[in-house]
N, C-alpha and C. Protein backbone atom coordinates (compact mmCIF):
# COMPACT_ATOMS: atom_id res chain seq x y z
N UNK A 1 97.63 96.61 106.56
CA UNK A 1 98.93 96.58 107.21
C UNK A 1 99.55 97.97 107.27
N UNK A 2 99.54 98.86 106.00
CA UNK A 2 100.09 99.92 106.44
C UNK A 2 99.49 100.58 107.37
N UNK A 3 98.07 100.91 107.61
CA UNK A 3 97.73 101.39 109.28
C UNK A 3 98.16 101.00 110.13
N UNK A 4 98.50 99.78 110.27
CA UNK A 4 99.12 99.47 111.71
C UNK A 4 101.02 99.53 111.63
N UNK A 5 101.31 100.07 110.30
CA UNK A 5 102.55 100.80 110.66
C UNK A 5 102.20 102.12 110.97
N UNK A 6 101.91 103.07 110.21
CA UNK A 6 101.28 104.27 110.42
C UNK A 6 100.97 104.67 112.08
N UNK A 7 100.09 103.53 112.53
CA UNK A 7 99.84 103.41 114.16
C UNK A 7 101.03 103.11 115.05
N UNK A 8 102.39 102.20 114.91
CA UNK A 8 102.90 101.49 115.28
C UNK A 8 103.71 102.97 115.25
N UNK A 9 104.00 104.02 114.07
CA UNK A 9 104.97 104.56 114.02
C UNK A 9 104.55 106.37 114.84
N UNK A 10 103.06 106.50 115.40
CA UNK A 10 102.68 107.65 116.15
C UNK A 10 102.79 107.58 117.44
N UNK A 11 102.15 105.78 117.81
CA UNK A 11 102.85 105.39 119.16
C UNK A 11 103.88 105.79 119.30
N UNK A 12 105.28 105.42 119.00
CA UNK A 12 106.30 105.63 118.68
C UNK A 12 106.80 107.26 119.27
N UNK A 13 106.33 107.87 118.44
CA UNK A 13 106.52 108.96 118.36
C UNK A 13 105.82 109.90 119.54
N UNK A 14 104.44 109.17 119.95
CA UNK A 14 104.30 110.03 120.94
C UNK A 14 105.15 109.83 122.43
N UNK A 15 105.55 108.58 122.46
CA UNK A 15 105.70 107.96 123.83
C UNK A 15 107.57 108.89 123.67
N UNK A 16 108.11 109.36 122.84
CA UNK A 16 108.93 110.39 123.03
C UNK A 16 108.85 111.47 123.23
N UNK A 17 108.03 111.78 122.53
CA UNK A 17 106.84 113.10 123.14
C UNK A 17 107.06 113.39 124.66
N UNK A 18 106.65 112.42 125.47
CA UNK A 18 106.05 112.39 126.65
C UNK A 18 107.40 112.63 127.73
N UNK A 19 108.61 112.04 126.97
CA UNK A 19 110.23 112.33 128.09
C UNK A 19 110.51 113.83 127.50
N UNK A 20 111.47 114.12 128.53
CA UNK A 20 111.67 115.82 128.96
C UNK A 20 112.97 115.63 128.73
N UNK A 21 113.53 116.42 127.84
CA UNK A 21 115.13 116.77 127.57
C UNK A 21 115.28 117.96 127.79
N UNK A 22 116.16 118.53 128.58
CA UNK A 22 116.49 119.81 128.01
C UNK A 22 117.43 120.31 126.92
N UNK A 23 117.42 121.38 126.00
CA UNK A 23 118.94 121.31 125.38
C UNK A 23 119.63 121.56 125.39
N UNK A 24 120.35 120.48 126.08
CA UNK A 24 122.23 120.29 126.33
C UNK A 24 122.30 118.83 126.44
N UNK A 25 123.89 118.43 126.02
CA UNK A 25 124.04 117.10 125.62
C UNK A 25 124.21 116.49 126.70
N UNK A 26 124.56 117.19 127.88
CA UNK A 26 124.23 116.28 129.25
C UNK A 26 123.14 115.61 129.23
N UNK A 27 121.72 116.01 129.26
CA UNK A 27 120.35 115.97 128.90
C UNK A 27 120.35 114.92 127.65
N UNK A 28 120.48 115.31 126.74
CA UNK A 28 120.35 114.35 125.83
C UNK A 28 120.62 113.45 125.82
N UNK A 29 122.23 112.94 126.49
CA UNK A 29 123.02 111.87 126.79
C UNK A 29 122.02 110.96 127.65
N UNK A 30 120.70 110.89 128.42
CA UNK A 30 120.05 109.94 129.21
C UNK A 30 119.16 109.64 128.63
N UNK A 31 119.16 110.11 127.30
CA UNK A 31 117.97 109.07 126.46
C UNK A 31 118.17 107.50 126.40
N UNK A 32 117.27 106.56 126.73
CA UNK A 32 117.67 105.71 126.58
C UNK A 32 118.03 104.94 124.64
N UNK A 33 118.34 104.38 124.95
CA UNK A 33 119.05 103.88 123.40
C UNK A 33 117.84 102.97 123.13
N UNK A 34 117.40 102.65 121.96
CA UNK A 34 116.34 101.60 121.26
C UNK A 34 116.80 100.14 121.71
N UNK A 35 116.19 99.12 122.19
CA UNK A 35 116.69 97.91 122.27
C UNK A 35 116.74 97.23 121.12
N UNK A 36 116.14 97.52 119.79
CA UNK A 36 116.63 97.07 119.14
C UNK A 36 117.55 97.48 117.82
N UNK A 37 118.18 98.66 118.51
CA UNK A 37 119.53 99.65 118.10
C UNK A 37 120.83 98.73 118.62
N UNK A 38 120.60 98.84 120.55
CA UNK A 38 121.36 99.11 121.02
C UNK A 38 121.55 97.27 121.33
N UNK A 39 121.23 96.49 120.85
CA UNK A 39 121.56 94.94 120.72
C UNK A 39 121.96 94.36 119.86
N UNK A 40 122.10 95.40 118.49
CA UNK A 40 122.42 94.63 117.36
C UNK A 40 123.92 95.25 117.04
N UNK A 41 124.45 94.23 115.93
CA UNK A 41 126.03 94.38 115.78
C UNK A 41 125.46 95.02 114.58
N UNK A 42 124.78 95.09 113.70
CA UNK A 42 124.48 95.61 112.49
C UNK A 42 123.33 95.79 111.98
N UNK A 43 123.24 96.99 111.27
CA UNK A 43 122.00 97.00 111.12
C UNK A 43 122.03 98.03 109.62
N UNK A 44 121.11 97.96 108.84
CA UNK A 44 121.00 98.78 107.11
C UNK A 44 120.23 100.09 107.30
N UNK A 45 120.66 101.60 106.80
CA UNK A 45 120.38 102.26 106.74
C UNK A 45 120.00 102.92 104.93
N UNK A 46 118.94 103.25 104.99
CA UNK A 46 118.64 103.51 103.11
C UNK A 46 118.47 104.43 103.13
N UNK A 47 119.19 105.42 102.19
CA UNK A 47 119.18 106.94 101.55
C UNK A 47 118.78 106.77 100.38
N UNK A 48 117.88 106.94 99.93
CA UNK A 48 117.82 106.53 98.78
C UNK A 48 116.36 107.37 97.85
N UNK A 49 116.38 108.48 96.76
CA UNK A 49 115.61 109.18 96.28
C UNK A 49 116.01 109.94 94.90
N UNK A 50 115.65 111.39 94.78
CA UNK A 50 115.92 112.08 94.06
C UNK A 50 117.65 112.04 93.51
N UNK A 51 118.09 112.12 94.65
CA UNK A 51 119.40 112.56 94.78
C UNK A 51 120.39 111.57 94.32
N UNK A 52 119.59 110.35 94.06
CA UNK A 52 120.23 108.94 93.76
C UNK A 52 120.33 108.88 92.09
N UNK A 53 119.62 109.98 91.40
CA UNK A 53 119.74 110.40 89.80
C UNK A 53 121.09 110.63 89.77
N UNK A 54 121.64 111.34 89.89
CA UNK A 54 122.99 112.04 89.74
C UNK A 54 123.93 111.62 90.28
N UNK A 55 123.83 110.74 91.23
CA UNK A 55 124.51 109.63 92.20
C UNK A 55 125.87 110.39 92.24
N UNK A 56 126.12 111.61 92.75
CA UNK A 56 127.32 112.38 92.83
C UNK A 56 127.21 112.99 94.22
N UNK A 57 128.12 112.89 94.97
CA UNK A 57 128.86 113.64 95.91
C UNK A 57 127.68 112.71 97.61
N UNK A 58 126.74 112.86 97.88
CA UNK A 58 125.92 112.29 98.89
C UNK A 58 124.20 112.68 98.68
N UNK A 59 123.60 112.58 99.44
CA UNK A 59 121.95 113.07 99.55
C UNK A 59 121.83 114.25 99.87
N UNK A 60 123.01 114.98 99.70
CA UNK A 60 122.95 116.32 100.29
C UNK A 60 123.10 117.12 98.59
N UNK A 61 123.26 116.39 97.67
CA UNK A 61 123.71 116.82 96.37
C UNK A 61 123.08 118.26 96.52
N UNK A 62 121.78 118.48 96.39
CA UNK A 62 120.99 119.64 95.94
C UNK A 62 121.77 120.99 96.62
N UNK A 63 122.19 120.78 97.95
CA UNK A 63 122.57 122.03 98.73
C UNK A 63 123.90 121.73 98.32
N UNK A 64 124.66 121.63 97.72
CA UNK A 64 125.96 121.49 97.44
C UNK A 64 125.95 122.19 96.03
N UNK A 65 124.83 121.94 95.65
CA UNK A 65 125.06 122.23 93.64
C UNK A 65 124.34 123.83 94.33
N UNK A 66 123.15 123.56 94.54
CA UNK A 66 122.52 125.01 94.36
C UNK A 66 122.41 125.78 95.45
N UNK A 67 122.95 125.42 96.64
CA UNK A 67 123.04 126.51 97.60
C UNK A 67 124.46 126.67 97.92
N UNK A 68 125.41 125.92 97.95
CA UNK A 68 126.90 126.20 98.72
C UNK A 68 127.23 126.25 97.02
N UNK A 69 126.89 126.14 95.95
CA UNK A 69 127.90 126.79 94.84
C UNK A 69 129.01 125.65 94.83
N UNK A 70 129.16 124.56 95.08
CA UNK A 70 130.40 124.03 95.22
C UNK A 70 130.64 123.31 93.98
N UNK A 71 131.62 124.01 93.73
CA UNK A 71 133.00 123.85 92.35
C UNK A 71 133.01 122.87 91.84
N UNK A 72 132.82 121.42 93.07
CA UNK A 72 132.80 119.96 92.16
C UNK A 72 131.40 119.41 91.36
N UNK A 73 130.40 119.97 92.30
CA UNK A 73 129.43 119.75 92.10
C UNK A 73 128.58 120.42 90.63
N UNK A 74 129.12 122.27 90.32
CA UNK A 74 128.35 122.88 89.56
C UNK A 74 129.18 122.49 88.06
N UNK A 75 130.53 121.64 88.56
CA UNK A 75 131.45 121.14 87.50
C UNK A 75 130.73 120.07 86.64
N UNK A 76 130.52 118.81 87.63
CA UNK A 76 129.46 118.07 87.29
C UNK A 76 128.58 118.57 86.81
N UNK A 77 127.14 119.13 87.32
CA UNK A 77 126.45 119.63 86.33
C UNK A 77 126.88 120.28 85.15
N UNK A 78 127.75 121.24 84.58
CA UNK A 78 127.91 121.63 83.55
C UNK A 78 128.32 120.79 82.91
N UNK A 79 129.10 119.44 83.17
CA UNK A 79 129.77 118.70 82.17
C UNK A 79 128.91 118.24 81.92
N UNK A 80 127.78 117.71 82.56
CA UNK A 80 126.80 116.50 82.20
C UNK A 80 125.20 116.46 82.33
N UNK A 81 124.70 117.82 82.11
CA UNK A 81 123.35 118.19 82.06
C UNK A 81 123.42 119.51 81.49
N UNK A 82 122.43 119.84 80.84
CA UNK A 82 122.36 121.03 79.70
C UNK A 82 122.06 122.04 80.74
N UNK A 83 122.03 123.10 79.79
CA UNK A 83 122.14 124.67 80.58
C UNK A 83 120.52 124.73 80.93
N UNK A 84 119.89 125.19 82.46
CA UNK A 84 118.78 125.57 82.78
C UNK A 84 118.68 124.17 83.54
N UNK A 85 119.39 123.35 83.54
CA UNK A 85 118.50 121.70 84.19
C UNK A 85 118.56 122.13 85.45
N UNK A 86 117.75 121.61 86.14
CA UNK A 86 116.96 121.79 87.73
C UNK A 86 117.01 120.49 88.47
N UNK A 87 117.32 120.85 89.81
CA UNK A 87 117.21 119.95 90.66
C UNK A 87 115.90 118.83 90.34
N UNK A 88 115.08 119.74 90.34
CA UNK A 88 113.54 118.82 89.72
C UNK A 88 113.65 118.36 88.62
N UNK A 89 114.28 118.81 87.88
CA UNK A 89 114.29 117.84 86.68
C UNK A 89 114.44 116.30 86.52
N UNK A 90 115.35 116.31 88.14
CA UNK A 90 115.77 114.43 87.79
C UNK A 90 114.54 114.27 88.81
N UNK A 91 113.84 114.30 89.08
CA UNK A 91 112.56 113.40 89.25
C UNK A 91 111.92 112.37 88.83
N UNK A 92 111.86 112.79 87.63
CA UNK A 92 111.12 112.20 86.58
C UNK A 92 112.05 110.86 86.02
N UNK A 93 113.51 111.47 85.66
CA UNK A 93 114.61 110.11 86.04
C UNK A 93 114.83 109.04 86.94
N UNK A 94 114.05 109.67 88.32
CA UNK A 94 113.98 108.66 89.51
C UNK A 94 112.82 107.79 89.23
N UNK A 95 113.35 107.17 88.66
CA UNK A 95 112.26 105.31 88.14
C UNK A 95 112.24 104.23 88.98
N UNK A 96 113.04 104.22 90.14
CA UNK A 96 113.24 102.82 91.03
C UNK A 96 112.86 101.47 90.26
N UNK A 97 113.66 101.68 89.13
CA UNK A 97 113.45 100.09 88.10
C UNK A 97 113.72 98.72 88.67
N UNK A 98 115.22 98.80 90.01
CA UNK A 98 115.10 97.36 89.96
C UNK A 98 114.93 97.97 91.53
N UNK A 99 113.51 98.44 91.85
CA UNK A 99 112.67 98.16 93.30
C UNK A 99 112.35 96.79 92.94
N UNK A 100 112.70 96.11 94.27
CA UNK A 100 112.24 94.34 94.89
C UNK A 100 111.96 94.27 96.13
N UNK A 101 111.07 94.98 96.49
CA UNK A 101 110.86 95.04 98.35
C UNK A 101 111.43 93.26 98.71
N UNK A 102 110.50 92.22 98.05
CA UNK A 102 111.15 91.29 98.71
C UNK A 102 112.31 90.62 98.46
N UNK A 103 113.24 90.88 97.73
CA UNK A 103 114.25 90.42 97.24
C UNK A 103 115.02 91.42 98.27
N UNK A 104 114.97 92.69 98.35
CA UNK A 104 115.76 93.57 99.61
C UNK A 104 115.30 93.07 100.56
N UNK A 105 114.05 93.21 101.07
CA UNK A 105 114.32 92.04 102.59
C UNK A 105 114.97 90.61 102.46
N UNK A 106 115.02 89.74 101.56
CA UNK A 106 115.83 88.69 101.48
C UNK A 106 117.36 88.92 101.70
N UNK A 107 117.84 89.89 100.95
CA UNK A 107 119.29 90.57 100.82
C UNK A 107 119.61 91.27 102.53
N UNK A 108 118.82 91.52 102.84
CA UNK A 108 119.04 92.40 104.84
C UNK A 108 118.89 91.38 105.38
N UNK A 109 118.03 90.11 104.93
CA UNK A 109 118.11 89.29 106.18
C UNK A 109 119.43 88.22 106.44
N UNK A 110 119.62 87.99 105.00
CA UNK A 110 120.90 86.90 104.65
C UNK A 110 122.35 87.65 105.24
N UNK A 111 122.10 89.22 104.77
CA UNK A 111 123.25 89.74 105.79
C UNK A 111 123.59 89.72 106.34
N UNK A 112 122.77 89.51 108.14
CA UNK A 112 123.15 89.35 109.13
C UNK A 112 122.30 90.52 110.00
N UNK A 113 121.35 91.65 109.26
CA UNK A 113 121.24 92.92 109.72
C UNK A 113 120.12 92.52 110.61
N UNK A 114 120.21 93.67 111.91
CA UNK A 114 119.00 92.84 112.85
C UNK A 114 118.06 94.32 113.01
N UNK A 115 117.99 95.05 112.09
CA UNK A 115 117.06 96.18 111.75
C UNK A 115 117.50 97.02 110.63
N UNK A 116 116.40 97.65 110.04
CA UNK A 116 116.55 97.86 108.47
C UNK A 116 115.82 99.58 109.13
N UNK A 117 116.36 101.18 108.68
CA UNK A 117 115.75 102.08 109.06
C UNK A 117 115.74 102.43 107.11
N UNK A 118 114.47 102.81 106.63
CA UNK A 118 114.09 103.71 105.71
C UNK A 118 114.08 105.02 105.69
N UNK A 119 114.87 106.01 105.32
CA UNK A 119 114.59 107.20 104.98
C UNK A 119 113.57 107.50 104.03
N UNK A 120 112.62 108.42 104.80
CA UNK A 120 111.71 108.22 103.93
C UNK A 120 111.48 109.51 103.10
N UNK A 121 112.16 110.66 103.76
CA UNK A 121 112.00 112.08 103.04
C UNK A 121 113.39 112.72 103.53
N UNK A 122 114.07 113.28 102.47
CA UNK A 122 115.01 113.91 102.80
C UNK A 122 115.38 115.37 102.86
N UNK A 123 116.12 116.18 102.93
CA UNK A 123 116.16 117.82 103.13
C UNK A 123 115.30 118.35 101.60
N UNK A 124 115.50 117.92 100.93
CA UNK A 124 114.63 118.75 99.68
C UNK A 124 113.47 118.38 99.66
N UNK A 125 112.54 117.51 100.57
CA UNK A 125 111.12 117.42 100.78
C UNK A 125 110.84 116.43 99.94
N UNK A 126 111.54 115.80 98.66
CA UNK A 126 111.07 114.80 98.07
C UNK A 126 110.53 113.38 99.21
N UNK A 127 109.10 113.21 99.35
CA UNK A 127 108.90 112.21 100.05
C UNK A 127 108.57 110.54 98.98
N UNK A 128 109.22 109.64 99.45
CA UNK A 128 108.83 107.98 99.01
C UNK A 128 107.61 107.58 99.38
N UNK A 129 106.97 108.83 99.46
CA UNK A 129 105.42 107.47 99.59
C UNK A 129 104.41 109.12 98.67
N UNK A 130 103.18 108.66 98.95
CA UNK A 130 102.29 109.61 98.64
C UNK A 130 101.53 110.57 99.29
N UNK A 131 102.28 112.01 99.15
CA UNK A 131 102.12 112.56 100.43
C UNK A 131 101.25 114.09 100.02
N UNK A 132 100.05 114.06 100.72
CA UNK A 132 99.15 115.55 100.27
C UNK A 132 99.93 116.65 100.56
N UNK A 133 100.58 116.53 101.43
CA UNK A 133 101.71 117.65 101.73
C UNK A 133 102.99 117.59 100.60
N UNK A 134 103.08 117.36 100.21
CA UNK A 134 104.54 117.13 99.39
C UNK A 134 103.88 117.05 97.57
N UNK A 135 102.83 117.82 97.54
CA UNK A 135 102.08 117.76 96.18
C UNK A 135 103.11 117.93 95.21
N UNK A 136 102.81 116.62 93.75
CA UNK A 136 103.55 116.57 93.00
C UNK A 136 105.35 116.86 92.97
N UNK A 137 105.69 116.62 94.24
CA UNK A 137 107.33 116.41 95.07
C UNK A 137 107.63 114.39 95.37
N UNK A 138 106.42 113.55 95.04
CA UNK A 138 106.74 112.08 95.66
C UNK A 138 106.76 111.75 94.92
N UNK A 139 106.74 109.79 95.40
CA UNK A 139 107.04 108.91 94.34
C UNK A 139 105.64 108.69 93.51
N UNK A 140 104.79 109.28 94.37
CA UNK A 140 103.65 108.34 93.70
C UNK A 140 103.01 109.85 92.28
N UNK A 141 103.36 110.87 92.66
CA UNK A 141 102.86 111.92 91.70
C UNK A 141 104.12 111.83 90.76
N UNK A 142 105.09 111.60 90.87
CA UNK A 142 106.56 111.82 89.57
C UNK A 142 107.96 110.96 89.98
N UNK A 143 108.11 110.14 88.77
CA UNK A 143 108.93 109.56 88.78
C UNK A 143 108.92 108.23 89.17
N UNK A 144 108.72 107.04 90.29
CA UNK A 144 108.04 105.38 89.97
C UNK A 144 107.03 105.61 90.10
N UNK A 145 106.19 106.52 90.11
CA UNK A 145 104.33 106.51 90.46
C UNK A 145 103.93 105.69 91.29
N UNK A 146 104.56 105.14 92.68
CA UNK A 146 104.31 103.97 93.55
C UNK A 146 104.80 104.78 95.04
N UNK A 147 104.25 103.66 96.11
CA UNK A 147 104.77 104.38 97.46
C UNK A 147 105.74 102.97 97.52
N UNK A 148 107.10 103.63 97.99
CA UNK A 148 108.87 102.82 98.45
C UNK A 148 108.81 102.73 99.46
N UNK A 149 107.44 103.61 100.47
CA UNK A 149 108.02 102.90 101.66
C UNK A 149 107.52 101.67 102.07
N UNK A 150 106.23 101.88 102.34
CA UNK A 150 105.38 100.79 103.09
C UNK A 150 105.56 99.31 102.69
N UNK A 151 105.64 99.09 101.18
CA UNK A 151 105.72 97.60 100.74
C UNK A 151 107.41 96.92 101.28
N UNK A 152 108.29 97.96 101.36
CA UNK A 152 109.58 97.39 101.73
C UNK A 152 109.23 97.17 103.63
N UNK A 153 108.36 98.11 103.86
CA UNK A 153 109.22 97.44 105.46
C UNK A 153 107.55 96.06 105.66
N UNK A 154 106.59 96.52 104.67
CA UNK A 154 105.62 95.34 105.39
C UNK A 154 106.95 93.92 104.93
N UNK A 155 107.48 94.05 103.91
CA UNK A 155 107.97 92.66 103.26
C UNK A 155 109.22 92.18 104.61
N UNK A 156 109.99 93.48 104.91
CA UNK A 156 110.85 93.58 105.88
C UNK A 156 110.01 92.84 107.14
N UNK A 157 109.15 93.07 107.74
CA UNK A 157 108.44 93.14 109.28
C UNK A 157 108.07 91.23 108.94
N UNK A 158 107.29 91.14 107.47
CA UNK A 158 107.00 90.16 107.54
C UNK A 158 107.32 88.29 107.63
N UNK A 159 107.83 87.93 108.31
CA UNK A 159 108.15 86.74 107.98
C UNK A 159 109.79 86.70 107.84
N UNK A 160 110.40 88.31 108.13
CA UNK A 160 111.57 88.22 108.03
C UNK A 160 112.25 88.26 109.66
N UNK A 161 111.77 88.76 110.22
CA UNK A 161 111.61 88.89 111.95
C UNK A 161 112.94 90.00 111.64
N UNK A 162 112.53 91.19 111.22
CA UNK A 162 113.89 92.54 111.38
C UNK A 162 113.05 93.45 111.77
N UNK A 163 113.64 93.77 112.89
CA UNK A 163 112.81 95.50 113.30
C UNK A 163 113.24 95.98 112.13
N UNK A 164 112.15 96.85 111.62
CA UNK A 164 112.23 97.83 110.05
C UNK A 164 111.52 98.79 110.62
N UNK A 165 112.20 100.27 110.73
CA UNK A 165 111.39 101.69 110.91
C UNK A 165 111.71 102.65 109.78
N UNK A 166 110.99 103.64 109.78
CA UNK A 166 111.17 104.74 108.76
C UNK A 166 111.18 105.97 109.51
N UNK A 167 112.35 106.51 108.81
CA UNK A 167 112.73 107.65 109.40
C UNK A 167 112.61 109.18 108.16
N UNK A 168 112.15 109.96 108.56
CA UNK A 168 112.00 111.75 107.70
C UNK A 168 112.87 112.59 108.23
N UNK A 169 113.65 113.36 107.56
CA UNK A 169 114.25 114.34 107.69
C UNK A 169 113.63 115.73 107.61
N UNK A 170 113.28 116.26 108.37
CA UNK A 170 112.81 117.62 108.25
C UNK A 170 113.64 118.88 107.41
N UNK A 171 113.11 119.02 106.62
CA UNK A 171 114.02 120.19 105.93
C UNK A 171 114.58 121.38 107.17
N UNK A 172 116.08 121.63 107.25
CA UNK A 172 116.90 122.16 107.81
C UNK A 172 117.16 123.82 107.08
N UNK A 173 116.66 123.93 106.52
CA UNK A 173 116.46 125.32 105.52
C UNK A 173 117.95 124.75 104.23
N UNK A 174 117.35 124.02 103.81
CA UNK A 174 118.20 123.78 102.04
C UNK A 174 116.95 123.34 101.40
N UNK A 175 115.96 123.17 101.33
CA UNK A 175 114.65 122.53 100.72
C UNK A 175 114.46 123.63 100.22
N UNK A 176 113.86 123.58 98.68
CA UNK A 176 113.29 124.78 97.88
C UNK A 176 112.31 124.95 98.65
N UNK A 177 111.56 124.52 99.39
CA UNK A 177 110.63 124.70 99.76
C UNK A 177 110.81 125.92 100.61
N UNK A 178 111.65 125.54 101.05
CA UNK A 178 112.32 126.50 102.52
C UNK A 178 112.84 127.91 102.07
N UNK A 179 113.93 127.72 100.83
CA UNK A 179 114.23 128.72 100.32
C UNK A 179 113.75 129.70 100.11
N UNK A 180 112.15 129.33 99.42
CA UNK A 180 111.21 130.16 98.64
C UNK A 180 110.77 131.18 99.99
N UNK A 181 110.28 130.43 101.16
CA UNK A 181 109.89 131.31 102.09
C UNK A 181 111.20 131.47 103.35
N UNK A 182 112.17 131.43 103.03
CA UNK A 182 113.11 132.04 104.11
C UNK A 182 112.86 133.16 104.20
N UNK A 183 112.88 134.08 105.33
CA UNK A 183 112.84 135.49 105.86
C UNK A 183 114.13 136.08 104.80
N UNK A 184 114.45 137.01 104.42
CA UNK A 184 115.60 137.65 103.66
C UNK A 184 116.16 137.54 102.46
């Protein structure tokens, strides 16, 4: 099953590929909308990773504490993590103890939600599944030792009838990753 998300999600991706935008929001504005976006009254969006340790300020925590310096954030850390602690450090804290892929698709479907989108990697590169690119940065090398994505949306797709996609964030230059090799 996960190949034929994997497949389901390159289709996907190429057949956008293939339309021509230019950039400006005139242009952009004629994309057509997803039909099963643009039909539903509601629908669940999951942020949910590293950043969910410290459960302070949004998913943007990391560039807030260690790149914008911000006052509330480096406050927090000093009050409540010892001197030298690292963004990476809460990794290993990220346990996803009460993960229930099917008990969360039970909970999205009883809602009312008529599509479920997974974030699956966010600006600091931590990816939810097991990724050769993202060495010892996922779930499956540190912290639940499992992949979060695939079993939630097969449980989602299955038998629950909810469009379920997964969506990645490309690091925007706040990812250590990025940092390390920024020009300057």
């Amino acid at each position: 099953m996960s190949h034929l998300i994997r497949l389901l999600a390159l289709l996907g991706l190429l057949a956008v590929s293939w339309a021509r935008y230019d950039p400006t929001w005139d242009s952009l504005d004629t994309r057509p909308l997803p039909s099963w976006y643009d039909g539903a009254k509601i629908g669940i969006f999951l942020h949910w990773g590293v950043f969910s340790v410290p459960s302070f300020g949004s998913e943007w925590f990391w560039m807030y504490w260690q790149g914008a310096h911000s006052s509330s954030h480096v406050a927090f850390m000093d009050k409540n993590y010892r001197p030298g602690f690292t963004y990476q450090d809460f990794a290993p804290q990220f346990t996803a103890e009460f993960y229930d892929p099917e008990e969360w698709a039970s909970i999205f479907n009883a809602s009312g939600a008529r599509y479920v989108v997974l974030t699956s990697k966010h600006h600091e590169g931590f990816t939810n599944w097991p990724s050769k690119y993202s060495w010892n940065w996922n779930s499956m090398d540190v912290g639940p030792k499992k992949d979060l994505v695939v079993p939630p949306i097969e449980d989602v797709r299955d038998g629950r009838h909810l469009p379920a996609h997964v969506r990645g964030v490309q690091s925007v230059g706040v990812g250590p990753c990025y940092v390390k090799r920024r020009p300057g």
